[in-house]
Structure formats: structure tokens, C-alpha cells
Protein backbone atom coordinates (compact mmCIF):
# COMPACT_ATOMS: atom_id res chain seq x y z
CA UNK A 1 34.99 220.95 -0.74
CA UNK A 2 33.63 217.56 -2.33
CA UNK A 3 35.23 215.42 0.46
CA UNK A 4 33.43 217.87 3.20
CA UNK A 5 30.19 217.33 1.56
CA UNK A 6 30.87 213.70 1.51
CA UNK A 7 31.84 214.18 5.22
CA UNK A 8 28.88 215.93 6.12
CA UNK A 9 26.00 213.46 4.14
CA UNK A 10 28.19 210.83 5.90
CA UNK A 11 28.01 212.36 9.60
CA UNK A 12 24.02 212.90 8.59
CA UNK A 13 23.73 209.69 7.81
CA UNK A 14 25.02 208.32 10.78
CA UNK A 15 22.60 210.31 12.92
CA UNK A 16 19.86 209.63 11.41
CA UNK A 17 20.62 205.57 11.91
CA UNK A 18 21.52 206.77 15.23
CA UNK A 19 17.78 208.26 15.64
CA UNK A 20 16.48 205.34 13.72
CA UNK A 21 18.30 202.86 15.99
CA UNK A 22 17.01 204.75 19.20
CA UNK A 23 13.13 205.19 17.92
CA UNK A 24 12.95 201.06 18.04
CA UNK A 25 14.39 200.05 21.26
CA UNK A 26 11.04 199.57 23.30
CA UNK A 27 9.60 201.34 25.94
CA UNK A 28 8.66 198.84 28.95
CA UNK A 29 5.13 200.17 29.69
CA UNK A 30 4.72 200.08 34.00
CA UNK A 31 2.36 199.13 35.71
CA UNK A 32 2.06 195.64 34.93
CA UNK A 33 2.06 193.31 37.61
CA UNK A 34 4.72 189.84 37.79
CA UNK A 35 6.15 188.57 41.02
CA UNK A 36 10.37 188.76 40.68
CA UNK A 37 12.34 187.25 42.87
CA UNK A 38 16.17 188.61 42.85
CA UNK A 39 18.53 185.59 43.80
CA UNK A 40 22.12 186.26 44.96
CA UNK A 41 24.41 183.45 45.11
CA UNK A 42 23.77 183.99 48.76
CA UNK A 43 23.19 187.09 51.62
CA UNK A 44 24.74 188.73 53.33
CA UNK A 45 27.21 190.45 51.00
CA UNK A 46 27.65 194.23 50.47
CA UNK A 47 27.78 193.66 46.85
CA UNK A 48 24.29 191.86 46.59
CA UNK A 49 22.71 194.29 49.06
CA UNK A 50 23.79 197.17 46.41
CA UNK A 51 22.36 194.78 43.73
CA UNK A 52 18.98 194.94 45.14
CA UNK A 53 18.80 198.20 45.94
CA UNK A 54 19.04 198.92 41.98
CA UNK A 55 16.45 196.20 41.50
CA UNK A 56 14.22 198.07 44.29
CA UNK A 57 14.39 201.86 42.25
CA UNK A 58 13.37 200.24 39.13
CA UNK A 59 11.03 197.99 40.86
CA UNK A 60 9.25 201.45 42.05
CA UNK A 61 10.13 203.03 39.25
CA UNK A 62 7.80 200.65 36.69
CA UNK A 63 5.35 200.87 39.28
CA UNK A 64 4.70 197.07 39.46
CA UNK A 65 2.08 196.42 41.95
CA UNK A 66 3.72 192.49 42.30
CA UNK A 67 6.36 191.93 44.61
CA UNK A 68 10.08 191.80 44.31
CA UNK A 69 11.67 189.37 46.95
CA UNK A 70 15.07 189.22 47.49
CA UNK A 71 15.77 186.22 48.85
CA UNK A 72 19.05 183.50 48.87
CA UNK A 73 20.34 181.06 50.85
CA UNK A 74 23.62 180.63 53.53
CA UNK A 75 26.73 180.74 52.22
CA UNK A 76 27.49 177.34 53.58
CA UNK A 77 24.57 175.98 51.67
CA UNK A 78 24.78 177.80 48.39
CA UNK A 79 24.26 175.64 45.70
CA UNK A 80 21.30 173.38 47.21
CA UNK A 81 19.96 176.69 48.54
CA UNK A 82 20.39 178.40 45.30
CA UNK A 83 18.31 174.77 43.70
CA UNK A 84 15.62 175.03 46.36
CA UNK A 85 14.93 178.78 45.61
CA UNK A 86 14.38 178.01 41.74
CA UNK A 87 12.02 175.43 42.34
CA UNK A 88 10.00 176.76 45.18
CA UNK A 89 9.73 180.08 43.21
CA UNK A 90 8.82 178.02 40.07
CA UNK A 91 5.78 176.05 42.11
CA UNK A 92 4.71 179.56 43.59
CA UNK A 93 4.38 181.02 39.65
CA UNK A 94 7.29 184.02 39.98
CA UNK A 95 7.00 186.24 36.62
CA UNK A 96 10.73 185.72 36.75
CA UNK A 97 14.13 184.86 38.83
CA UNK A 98 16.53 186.83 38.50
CA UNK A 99 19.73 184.44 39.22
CA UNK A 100 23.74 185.31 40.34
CA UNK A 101 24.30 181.80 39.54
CA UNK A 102 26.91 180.12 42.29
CA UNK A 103 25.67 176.21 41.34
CA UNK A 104 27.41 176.00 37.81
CA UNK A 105 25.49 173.73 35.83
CA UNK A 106 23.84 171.84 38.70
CA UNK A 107 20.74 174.08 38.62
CA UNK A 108 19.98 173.41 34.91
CA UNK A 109 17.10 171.10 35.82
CA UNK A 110 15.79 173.08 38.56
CA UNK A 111 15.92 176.40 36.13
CA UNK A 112 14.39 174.46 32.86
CA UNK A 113 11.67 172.89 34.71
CA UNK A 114 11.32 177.01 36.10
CA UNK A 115 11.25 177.86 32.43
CA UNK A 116 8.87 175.07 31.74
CA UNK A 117 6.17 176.14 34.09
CA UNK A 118 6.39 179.89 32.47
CA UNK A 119 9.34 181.54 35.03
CA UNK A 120 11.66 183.61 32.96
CA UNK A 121 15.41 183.09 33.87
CA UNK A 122 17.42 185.93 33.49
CA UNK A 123 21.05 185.82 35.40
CA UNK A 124 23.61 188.42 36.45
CA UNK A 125 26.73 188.65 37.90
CA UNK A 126 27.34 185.14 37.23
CA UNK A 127 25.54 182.83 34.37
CA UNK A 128 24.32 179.13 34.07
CA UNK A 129 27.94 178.34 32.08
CA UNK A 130 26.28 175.97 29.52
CA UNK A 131 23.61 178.26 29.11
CA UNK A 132 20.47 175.91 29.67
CA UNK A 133 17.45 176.85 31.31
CA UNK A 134 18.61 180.60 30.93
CA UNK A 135 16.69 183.09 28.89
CA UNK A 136 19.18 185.73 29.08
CA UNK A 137 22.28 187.02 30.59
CA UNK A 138 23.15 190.69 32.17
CA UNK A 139 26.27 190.65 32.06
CA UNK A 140 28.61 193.20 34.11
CA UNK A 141 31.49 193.76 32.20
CA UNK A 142 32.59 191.76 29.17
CA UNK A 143 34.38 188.53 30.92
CA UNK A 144 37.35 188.47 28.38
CA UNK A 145 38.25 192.30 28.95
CA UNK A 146 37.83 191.70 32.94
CA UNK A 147 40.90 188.84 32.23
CA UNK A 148 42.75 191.99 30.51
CA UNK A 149 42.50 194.02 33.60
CA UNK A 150 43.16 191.73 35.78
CA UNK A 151 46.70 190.58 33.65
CA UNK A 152 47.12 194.29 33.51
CA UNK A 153 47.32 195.25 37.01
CA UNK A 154 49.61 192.44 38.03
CA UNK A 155 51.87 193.33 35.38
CA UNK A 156 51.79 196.74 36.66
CA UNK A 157 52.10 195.94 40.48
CA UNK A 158 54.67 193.46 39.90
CA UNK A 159 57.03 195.37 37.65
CA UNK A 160 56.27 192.95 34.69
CA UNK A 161 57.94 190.20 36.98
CA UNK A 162 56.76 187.72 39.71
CA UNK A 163 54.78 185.31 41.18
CA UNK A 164 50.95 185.53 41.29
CA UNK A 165 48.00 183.06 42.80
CA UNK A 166 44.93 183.62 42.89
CA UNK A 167 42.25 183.59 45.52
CA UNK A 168 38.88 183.34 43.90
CA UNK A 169 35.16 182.44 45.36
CA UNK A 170 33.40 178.72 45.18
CA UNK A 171 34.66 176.15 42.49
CA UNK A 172 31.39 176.46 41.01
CA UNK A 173 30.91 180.31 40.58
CA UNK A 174 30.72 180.52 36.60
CA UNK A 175 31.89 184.40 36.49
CA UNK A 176 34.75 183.89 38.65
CA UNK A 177 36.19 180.37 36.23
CA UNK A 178 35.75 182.58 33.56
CA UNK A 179 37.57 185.61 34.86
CA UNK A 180 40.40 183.36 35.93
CA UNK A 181 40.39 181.71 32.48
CA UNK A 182 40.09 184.94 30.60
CA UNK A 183 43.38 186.46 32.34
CA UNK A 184 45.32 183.04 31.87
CA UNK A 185 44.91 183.15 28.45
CA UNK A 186 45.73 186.96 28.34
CA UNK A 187 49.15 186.10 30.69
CA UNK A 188 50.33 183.86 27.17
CA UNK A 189 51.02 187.57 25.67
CA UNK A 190 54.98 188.41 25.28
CA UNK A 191 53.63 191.27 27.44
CA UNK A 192 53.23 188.71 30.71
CA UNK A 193 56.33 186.24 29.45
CA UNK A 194 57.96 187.37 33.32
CA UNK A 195 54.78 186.79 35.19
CA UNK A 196 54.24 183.28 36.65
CA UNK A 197 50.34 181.85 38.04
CA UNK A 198 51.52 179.82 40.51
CA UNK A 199 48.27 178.68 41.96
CA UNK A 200 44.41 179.19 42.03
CA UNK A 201 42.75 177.82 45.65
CA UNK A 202 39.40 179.05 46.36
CA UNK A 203 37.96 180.86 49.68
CA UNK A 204 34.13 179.83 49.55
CA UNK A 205 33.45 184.04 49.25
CA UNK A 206 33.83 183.47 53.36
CA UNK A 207 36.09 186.00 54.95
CA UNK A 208 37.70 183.74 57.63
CA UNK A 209 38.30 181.11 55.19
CA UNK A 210 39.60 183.30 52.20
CA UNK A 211 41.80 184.90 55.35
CA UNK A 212 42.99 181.86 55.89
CA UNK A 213 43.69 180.95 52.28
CA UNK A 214 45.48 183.57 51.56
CA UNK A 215 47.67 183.03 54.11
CA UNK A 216 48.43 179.73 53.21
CA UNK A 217 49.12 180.80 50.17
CA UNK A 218 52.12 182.89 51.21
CA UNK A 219 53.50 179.71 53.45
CA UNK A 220 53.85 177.68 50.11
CA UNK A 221 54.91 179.61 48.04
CA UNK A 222 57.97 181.64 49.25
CA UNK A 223 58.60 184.08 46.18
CA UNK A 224 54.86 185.27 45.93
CA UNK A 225 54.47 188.94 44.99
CA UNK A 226 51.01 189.28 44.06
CA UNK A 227 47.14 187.42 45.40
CA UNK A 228 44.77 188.12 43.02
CA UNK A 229 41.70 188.18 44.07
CA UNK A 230 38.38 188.40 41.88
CA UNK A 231 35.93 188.34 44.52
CA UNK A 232 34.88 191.56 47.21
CA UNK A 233 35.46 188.56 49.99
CA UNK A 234 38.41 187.62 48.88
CA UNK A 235 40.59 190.63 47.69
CA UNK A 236 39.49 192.01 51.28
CA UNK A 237 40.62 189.47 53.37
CA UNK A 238 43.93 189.11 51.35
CA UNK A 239 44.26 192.40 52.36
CA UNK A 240 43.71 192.09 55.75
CA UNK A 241 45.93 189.17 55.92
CA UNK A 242 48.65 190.96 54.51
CA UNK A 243 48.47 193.90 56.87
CA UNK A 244 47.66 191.99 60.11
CA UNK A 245 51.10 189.85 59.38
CA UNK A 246 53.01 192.58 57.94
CA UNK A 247 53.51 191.35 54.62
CA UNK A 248 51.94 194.27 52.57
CA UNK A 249 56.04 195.53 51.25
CA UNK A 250 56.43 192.04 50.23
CA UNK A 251 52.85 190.50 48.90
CA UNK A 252 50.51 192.89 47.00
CA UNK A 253 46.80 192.08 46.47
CA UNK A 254 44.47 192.92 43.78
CA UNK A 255 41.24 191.69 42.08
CA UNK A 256 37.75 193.51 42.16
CA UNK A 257 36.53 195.08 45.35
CA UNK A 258 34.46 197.87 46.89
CA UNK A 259 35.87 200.94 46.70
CA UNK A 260 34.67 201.47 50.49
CA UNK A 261 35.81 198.29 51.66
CA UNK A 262 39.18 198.89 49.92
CA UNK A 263 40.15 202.13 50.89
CA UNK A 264 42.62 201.94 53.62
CA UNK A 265 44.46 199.10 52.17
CA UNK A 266 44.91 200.97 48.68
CA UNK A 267 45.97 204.27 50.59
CA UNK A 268 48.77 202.01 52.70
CA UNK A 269 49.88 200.22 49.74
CA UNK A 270 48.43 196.84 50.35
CA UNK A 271 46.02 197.06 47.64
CA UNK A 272 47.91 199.39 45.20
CA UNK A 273 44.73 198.65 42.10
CA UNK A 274 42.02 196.63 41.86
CA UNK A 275 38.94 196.65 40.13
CA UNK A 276 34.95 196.62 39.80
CA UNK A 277 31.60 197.92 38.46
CA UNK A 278 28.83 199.17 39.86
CA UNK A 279 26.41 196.62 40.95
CA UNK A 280 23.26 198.88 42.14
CA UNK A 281 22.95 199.73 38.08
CA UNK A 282 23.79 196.05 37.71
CA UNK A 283 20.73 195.14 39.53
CA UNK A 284 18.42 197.79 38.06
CA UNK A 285 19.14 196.73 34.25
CA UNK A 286 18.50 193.14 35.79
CA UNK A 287 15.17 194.05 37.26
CA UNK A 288 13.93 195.94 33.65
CA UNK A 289 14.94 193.13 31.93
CA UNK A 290 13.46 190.92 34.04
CA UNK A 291 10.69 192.49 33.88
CA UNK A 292 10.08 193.57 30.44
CA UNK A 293 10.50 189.59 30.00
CA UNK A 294 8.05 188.57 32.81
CA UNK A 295 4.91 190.90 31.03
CA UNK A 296 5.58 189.86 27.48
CA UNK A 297 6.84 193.37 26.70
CA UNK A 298 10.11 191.35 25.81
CA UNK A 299 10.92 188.68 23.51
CA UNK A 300 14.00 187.89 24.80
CA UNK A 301 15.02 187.86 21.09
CA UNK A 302 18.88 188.26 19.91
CA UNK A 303 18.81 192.16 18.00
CA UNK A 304 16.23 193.00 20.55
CA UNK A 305 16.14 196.65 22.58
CA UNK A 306 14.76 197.86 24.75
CA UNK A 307 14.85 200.86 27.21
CA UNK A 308 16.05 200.66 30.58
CA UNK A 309 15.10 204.31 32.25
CA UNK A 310 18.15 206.26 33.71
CA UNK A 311 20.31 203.57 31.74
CA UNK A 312 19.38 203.93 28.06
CA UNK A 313 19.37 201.76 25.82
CA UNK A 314 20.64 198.27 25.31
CA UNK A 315 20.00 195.25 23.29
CA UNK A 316 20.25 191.29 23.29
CA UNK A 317 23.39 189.94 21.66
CA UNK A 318 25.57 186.68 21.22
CA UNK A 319 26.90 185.97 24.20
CA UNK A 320 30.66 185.36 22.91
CA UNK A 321 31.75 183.48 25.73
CA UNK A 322 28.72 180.68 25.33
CA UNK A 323 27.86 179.40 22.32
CA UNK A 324 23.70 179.20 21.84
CA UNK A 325 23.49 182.08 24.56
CA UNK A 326 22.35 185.72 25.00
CA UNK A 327 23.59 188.27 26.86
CA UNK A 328 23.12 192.10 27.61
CA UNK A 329 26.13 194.40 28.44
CA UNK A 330 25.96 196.74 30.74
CA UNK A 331 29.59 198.03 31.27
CA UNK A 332 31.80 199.70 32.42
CA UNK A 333 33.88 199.37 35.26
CA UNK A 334 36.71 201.28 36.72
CA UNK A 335 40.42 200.70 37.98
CA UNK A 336 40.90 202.07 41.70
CA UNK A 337 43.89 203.47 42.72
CA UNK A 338 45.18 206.09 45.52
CA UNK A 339 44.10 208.98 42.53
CA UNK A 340 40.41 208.02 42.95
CA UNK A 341 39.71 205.50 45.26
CA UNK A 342 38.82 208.07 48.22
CA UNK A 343 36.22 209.68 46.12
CA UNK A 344 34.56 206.37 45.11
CA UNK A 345 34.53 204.95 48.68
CA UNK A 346 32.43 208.18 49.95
């Protein structure tokens, strides 16, 4: 009877730091007007289209009579595009940008001198890697645990034996390097000991090029079972690639990708799992973070919370991955297979 008692006081206690917890994550008042400008690493991809229509609901939502531009550059000029947007929206006065960084550290100086002249920097998707110029970070999924996956699913595809490459994005694209480094250092495990990474080449998130790519990668390397791909460009085309040449029984693909863009080569057995997250809640946490920063409602403060509507609740931590910054996770995401994938792509 004592140790249910104990039980109980201990199970009230936890709800009532529970209610405590909730009662100070702050309430972004609307209304307020700031200019945002939502940055992709460049247009004309599904995922950043889905992005933005998150950042458009909450942009509505909180009522802000400023405008939200969505704006990014080419994908053949990506990182001087990406530069030119920063500073441009930094000399026009934007409340904030809102940055899926594809220049690595190359747009440090363009985002402190942003930060300088009173433009809050919040990325997504992808981060500035050192962390410089950058007020915050919404990040996805956490990176290390997308590395996990990823080993996971190759193990599981190839049997626990095999050759793997992978076909990732742009050199530069900080998410992607860290993904790829995050599921090396996972394939050390005793788990992956029959799993070789044979190579990494990189498809510029261009479908005809990562086509291309991952075709190559087939030519050199004879005993390839697996591309993975961590990029919606890239894990497509692979796909494609394999089917058009009639190499899905002999090299699988995997990686993150749409669930509608995926589909039919998951249901034939090209693309047996992949993963990803949903990026139109991605871009609406952006935007009320963004936001709550641009208005002063935020401090941008480590311990921080805040409320993010349909969301909840979520607060500024450590970013583990990058020492000195800040990140907010949103989580999660979901494997695909032929159990689900049907439903997801509808």
C-alpha cells in the first residue's frame, strides 16, 4: 500500500511539473507585423513548395499584416544566389530569413552582417555548419538518429551484406554531410561489420545529373547492391535509373523521399524503404519561430518555449551536433514501405 502511495504522489508530481512546464512556454501574440522571407536552398522542388505552404498557414494563422516571400535562387546558382538573397533581404530590413542553408559556411558573412543590421537568422532543413551568423536552428529530425535509419535500412535491404554508395545533393549542403557522416559512423557497429560504403559522389539535387550519377555509379562498381540516397532528387532518380535499365533485382535504392514521388518504385521493389518527415509542419514551426524572434516575443534563449499552434510546444536546446549552437526539434519522421507507403502518397 506504501509503495502505491509513493506511486501515486510520484505520478502527481510529475503532472503537476508537466502543467508547470506547459503554463511557461509562451504564447506568440499575432498580429504583429515583420517582413519574413522563407529561403530554400533553391525552387523548384516539391519538398520546398510543401515547406512554404506550412510557413503560409501559420503566416495567416498569426495574422501578420507583413509579408512572407518565398523566394530562392536556380539550382545552378545556389550558393551565390542563396548569398545575394541574405544580403538584399538584409538592406531591405526583413524581420527575419528563414534559411535551408545549401552554401555551407560561405554565407557566414552575408548572414552576420544580416544579423548585424537587426535580421534574425533562423535555418531549417539544413544549418550554417559552424553555426555563425545563425540565431537558431529547426531542425527536422535529430541528424545522428537520421544516420541510424539510414544504416538500418541498408542493413535490412541488403541482408546485412553488400555494397552501398551513396548519392547525396551539393558538396556544400550541411544536412546532407551530416547525414552521410552520422550513418558512417553508425556502419562501425558489429551490426554493419558485412556492409561496405564504397563511394559517396554527389548529384547537385538535379534529376538528370543525379540520373546520371547513379548510373555511373553502377558502371564502377560491379558488386553494388544498394544507392543510398538522402535527397528527394536523388533517391528518385536512382530509382528511375534502376527501372529504366532494368537493374531494380540487382541494385536497390533508398534514402529519404516523398512518399508520392516514391510510390511506384517501392510497390515494384526498386525502392523497398526509404525515409522522411513532413516538411509542411517543418515550415510552419520555422515560420512561428521566425516569427516569435522577428517581434521580440522570442529571445532566442537556450531553455526557452514557446508555443507553436497546432504543433505544441517546443523549446531551444544545445544543438549536439554544433558546439556554441541552438536548435529546436521538431521530429518525427517515418520509414515507408509497401505496408504504408500507398496511404502516405494519397
Amino acid at each position: 500500500m506504501g509503495s502505491l502511495k509513493s506511486l501515486s504522489l510520484g505520478a502527481m508530481l510529475m503532472l503537476t511539473c508537466a502543467s508547470f512546464a506547459q503554463a511557461d512556454a509562451i504564447k506568440l501574440e499575432g498580429g504583429k507585423e515583420t517582413n519574413l522571407v522563407l529561403l530554400p536552398k533553391f525552387l523548384g522542388i516539391l519538398v520546398f513548395d510543401q515547406a512554404n505552404e506550412g510557413a503560409q498557414e501559420a503566416h495567416k494563422e498569426l495574422a501578420n499584416p507583413g509579408e512572407l516571400l518565398f523566394v530562392g535562387p536556380t539550382p545552378e546558382n545556389s550558393v551565390a544566389g542563396q548569398i545575394e538573397i541574405m544580403t538584399t533581404s538584409a538592406t531591405q530590413g526583413q524581420g527575419a530569413v528563414m534559411l535551408s542553408n545549401n552554401a555551407g559556411d560561405q554565407i557566414v558573412p552575408a548572414a552576420e552582417a544580416a544579423k548585424a543590421a537587426g535580421t534574425k537568422i533562423v535555418t531549417w532543413d539544413s544549418p550554417i555548419p559552424s553555426g555563425n551568423g545563425e540565431d537558431v536552428f529547426v531542425a527536422q529530425v535529430d541528424f545522428g538518429s537520421i544516420g541510424t535509419v539510414m544504416a538500418d535500412m541498408a542493413h535490412s535491404i541488403l541482408g546485412g551484406k553488400g555494397e552501398m554508395a551513396v548519392l547525396s545533393a551539393t558538396p556544400d549542403a550541411a544536412n546532407q554531410n551530416a547525414w552521410i557522416a552520422s550513418m558512417q559512423e553508425a556502419l562501425k557497429g558489429a551490426k554493419y561489420a558485412d556492409i561496405k560504403l564504397v563511394d559517396v559522389v554527389y548529384g547537385d539535387d538535379q534529376a538528370e545529373v543525379s540520373y546520371n550519377r547513379a548510373l555511373s555509379l553502377v558502371d564502377q562498381h560491379p558488386n553494388l547492391g544498394l544507392i543510398m540516397s538522402p535527397t528527394t532528387v536523388g533517391i528518385q532518380a536512382s530509382a528511375k535509373a534502376m527501372q529504366d535499365e532494368g537493374l531494380c533485382d540487382k541494385v536497390k535504392v533508398s534514402g529519404l523521399g516523398l512518399p508520392s514521388e516514391m510510390v511506384s518504385y517501392t510497390m515494384n521493389g526498386c525502392a523497398p524503404e526509404f525515409a522522411l518527415w513532413d516538411f509542411r509542419d517543418l515550415g510552419y514551426l520555422t515560420y512561428f519561430t521566425a516569427y516569435g524572434m522577428a517581434t521580440g516575443q522570442l529571445k532566442g534563449e537556450i531553455g526557452e518555449s514557446f508555443h507553436a499552434g497546432r504543433m505544441g510546444d517546443y523549446t531551444i536546446e544545445a544543438d549536439p551536433g554544433r558546439e556554441g549552437a541552438k536548435r529546436i526539434l521538431m521530429g518525427p519522421f517515418t520509414v515507408y514501405n509497401k505496408g504504408n507507403v500507398e496511404a502516405a502518397a494519397k
